[in-house]
Protein backbone atom coordinates (compact mmCIF):
# COMPACT_ATOMS: atom_id res chain seq x y z
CA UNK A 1 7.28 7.87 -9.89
CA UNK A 2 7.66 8.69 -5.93
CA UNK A 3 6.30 6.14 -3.55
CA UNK A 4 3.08 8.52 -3.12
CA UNK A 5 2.21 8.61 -6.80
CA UNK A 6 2.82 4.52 -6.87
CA UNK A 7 0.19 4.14 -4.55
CA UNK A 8 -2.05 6.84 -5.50
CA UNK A 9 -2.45 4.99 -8.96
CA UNK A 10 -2.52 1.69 -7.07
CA UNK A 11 -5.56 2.76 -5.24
CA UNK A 12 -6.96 4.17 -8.89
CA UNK A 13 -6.40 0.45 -10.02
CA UNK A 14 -7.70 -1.01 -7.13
CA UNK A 15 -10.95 1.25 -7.53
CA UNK A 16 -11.36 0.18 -10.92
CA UNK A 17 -10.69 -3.41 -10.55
CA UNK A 18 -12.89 -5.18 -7.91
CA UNK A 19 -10.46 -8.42 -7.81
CA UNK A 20 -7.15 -6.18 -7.55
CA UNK A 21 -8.93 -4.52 -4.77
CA UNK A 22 -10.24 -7.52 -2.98
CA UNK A 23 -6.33 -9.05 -3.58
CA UNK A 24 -4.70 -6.28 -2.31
CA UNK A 25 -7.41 -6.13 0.93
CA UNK A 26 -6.50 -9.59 1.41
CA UNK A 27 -2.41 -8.88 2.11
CA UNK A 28 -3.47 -7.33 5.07
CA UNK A 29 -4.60 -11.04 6.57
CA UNK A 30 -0.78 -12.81 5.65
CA UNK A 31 1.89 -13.19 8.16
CA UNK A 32 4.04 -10.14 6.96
CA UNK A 33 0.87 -8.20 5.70
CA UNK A 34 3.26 -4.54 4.04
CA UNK A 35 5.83 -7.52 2.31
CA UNK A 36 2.63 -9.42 0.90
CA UNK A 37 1.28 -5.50 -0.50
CA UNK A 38 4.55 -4.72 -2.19
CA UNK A 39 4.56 -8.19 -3.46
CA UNK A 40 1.02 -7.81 -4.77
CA UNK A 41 2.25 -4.11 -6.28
CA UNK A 42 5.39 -5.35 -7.86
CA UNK A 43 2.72 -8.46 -9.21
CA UNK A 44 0.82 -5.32 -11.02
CA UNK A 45 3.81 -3.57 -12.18
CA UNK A 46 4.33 -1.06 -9.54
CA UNK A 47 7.68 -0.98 -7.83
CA UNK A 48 6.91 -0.47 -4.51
CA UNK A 49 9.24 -2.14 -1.72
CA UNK A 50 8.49 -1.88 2.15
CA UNK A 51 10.97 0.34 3.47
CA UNK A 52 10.21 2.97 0.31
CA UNK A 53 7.04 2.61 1.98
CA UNK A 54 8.03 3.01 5.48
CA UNK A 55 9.89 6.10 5.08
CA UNK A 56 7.30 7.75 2.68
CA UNK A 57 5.37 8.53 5.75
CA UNK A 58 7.59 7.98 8.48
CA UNK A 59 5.40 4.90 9.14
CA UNK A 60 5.86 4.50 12.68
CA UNK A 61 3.03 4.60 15.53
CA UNK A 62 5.34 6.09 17.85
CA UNK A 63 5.58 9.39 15.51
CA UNK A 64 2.45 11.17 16.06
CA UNK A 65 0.95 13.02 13.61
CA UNK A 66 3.04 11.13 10.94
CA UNK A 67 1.22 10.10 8.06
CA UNK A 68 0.94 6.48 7.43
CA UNK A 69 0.16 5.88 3.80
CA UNK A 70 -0.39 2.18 4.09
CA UNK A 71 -2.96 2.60 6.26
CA UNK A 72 -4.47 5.33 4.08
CA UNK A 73 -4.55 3.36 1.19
CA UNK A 74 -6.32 0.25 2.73
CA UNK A 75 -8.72 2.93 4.13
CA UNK A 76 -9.45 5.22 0.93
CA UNK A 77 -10.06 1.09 -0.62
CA UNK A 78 -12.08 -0.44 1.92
């Protein structure tokens, strides 16, 4: 699976699963909030390391109109 699929059935998971969702929601409050996510992921069984993220969307604020699918996923959960 592709870095977009792994989170796509992430946020399915999360969706389905109040205390995933509420565990994954709560990475975003830790020191290194994306390495605490892909911690929580790998925890679940989904391989999903930071820079795989990063460069699935070009996640940088300084590209705009680049997709950042961390930020989408926290938003499509929330």
């Amino acid at each position: 699976m592709n870095t977009l699929e792994l989170l796509d059935e992430l946020q399915k998971k999360a969706m389905a699963d109040e205390k995933i969702r509420k565990e994954l929601l709560l990475t975003r409050e830790q020191k290194d909030p994306l390495r605490a996510f892909c911690q929580k992921a790998r925890a679940l069984g989904y391989e999903l390391y930071e820079m795989e993220l990063v460069d699935a969307g070009e996640n940088s604020p300084v590209l705009e109109g680049s997709d950042d699918f961390y930020e989408l996923f926290f938003a499509s959960i929330e």
